[in-house]
C-alpha atoms as a PDB file:
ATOM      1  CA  UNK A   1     109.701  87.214 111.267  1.00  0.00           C
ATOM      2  CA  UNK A   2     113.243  85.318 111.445  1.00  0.00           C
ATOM      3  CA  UNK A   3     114.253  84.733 114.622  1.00  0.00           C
ATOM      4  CA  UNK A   4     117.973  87.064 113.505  1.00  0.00           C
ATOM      5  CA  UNK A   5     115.493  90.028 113.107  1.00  0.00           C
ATOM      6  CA  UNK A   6     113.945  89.635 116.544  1.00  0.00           C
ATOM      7  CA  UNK A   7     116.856  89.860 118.333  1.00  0.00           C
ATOM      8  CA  UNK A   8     118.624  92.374 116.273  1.00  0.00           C
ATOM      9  CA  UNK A   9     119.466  95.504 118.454  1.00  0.00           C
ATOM     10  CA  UNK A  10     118.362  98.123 115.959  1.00  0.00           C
ATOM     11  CA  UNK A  11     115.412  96.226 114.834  1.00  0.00           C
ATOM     12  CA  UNK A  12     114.092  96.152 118.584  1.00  0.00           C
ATOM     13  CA  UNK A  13     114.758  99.619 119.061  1.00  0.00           C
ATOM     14  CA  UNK A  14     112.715 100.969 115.909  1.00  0.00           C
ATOM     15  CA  UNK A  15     110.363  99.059 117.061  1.00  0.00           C
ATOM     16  CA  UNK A  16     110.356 100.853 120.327  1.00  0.00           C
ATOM     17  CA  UNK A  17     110.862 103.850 119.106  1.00  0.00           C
ATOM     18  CA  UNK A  18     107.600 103.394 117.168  1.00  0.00           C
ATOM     19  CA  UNK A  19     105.520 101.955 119.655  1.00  0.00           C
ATOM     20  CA  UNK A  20     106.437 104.852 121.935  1.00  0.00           C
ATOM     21  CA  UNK A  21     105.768 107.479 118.947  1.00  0.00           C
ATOM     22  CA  UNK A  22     102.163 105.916 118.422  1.00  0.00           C
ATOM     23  CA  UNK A  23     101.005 105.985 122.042  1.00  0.00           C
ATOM     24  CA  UNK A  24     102.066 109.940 121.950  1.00  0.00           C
ATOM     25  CA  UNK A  25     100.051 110.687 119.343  1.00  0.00           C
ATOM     26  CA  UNK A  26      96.886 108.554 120.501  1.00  0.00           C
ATOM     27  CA  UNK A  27      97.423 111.346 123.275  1.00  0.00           C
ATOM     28  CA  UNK A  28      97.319 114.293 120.723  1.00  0.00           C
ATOM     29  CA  UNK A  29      94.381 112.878 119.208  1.00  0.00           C
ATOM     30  CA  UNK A  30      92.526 112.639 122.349  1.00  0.00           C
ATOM     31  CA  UNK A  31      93.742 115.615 123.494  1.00  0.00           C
ATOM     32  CA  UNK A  32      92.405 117.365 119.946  1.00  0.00           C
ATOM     33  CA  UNK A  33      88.989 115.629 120.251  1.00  0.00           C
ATOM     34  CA  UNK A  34      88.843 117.027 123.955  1.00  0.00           C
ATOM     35  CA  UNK A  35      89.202 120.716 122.036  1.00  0.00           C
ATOM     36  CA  UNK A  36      86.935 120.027 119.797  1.00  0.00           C
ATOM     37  CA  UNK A  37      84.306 119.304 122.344  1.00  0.00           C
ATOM     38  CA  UNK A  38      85.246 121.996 124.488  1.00  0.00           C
ATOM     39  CA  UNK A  39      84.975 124.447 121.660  1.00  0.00           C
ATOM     40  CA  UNK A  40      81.281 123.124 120.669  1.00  0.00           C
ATOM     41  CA  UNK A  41      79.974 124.685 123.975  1.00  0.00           C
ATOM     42  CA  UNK A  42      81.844 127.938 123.951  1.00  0.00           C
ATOM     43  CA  UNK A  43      80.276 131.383 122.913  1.00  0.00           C
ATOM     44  CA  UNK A  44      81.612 131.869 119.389  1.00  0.00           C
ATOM     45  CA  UNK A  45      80.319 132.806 116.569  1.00  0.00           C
ATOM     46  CA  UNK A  46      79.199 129.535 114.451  1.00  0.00           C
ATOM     47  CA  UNK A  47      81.769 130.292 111.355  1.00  0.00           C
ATOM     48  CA  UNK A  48      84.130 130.615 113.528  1.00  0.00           C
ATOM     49  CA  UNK A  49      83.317 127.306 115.093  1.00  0.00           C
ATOM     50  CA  UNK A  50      82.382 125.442 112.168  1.00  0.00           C
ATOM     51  CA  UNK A  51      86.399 126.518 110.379  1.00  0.00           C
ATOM     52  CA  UNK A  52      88.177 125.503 113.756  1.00  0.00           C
ATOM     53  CA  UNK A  53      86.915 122.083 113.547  1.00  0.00           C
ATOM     54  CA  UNK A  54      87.103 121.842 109.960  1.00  0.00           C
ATOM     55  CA  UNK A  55      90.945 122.465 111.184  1.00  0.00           C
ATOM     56  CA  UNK A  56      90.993 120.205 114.200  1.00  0.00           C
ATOM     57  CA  UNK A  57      89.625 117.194 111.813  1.00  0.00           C
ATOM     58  CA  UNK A  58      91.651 117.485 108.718  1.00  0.00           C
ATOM     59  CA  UNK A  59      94.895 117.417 111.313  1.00  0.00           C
ATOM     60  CA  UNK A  60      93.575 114.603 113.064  1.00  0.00           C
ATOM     61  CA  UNK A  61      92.753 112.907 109.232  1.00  0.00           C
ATOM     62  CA  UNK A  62      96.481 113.222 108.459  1.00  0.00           C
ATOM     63  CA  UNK A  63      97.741 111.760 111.500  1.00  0.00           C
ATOM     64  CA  UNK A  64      95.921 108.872 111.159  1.00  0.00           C
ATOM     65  CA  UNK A  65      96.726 108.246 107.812  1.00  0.00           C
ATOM     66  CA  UNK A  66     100.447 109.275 107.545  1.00  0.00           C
ATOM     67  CA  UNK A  67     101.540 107.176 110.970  1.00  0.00           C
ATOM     68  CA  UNK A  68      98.414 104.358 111.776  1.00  0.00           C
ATOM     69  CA  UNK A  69      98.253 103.398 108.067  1.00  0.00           C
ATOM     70  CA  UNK A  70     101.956 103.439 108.093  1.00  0.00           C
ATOM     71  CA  UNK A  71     102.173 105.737 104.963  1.00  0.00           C
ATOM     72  CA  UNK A  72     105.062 108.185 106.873  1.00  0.00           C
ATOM     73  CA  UNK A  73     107.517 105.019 106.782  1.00  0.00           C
ATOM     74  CA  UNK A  74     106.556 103.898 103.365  1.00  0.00           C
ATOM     75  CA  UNK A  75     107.857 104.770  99.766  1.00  0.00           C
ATOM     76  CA  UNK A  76     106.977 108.602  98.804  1.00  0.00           C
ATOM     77  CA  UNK A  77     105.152 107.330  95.715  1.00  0.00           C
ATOM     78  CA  UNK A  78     103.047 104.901  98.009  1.00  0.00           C
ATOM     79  CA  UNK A  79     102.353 108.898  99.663  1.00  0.00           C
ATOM     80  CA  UNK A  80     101.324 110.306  96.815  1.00  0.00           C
ATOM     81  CA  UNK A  81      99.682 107.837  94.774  1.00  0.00           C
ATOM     82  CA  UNK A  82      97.305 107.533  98.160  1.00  0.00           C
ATOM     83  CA  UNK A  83      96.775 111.453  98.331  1.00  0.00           C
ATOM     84  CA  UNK A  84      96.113 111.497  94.298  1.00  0.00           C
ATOM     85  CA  UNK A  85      93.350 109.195  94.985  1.00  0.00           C
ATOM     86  CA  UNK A  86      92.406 111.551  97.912  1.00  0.00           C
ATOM     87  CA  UNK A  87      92.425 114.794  96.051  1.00  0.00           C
ATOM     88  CA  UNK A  88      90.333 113.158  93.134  1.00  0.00           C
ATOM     89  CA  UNK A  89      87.929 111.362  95.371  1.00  0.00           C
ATOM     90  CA  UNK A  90      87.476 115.290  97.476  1.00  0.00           C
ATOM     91  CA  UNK A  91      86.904 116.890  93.492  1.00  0.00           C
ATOM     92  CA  UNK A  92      84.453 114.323  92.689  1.00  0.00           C
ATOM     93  CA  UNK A  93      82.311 114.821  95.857  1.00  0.00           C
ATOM     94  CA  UNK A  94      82.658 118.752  95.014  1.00  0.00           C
ATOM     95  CA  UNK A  95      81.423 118.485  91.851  1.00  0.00           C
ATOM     96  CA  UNK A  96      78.859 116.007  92.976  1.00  0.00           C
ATOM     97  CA  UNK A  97      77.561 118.543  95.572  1.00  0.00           C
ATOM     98  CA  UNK A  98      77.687 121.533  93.174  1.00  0.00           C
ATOM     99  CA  UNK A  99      75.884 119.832  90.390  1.00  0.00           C
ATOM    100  CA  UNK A 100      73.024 118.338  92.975  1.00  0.00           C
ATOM    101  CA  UNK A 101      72.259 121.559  94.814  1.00  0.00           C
ATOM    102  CA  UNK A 102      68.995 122.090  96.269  1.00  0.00           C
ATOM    103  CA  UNK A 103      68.457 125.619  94.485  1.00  0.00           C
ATOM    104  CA  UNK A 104      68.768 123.753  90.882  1.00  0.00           C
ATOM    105  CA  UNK A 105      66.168 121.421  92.147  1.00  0.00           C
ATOM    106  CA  UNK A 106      62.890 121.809  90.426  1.00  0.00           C
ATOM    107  CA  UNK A 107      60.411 120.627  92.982  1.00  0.00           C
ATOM    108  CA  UNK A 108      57.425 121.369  90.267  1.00  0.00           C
ATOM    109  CA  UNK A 109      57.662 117.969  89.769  1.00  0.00           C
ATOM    110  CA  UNK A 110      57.344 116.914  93.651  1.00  0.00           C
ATOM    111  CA  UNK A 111      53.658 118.524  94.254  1.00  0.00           C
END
């Protein structure tokens, strides 16, 4: 870094800006996983459970990835080149799971 963009106003106060913006949501994400452990020991029905923190995680996912990996403040083709990858790499592990179930398995074989 150039010792101009240091001390440039508007440079320091993105910066700040930023730094500010990434302790708030550290917070959020705490506060999330705090919910999600609070809802773990509360009487609901397991579905119901089991869909809230499907929820809760996939909120926290994009978080991370859109402002710690920086992707919110990149290019939009950076974005979507990343969640391309992201939407193949869920289809393969569908297919992966639906092809390797454990009622097509013939455990015959296994006795």
């Amino acid at each position: 870094m150039s010792d101009a963009v240091a001390h440039d106003p508007d440079f320091l106060t993105e910066e700040v800006r930023r730094y500010h913006h990434f302790i708030t949501l550290a917070l959020w994400l705490a506060a999330i996983t705090g919910a999600e452990i609070v809802l773990i020991f509360l009487p609901v029905p397991m579905p119901i459970i089991l869909t809230v923190l499907s929820l809760m995680s996939a909120i926290k996912f994009f978080a991370v990835i859109l402002w710690f990996m920086h992707l919110i403040y990149d290019h939009k083709l950076l974005f979507w080149i990343f969640m391309c990858g992201l939407v193949l790499a869920f289809a393969t592990y569908a297919a992966l799971l639906s092809l390797f179930s454990v009622q097509d398995i013939d455990t015959k074989w296994f006795s």
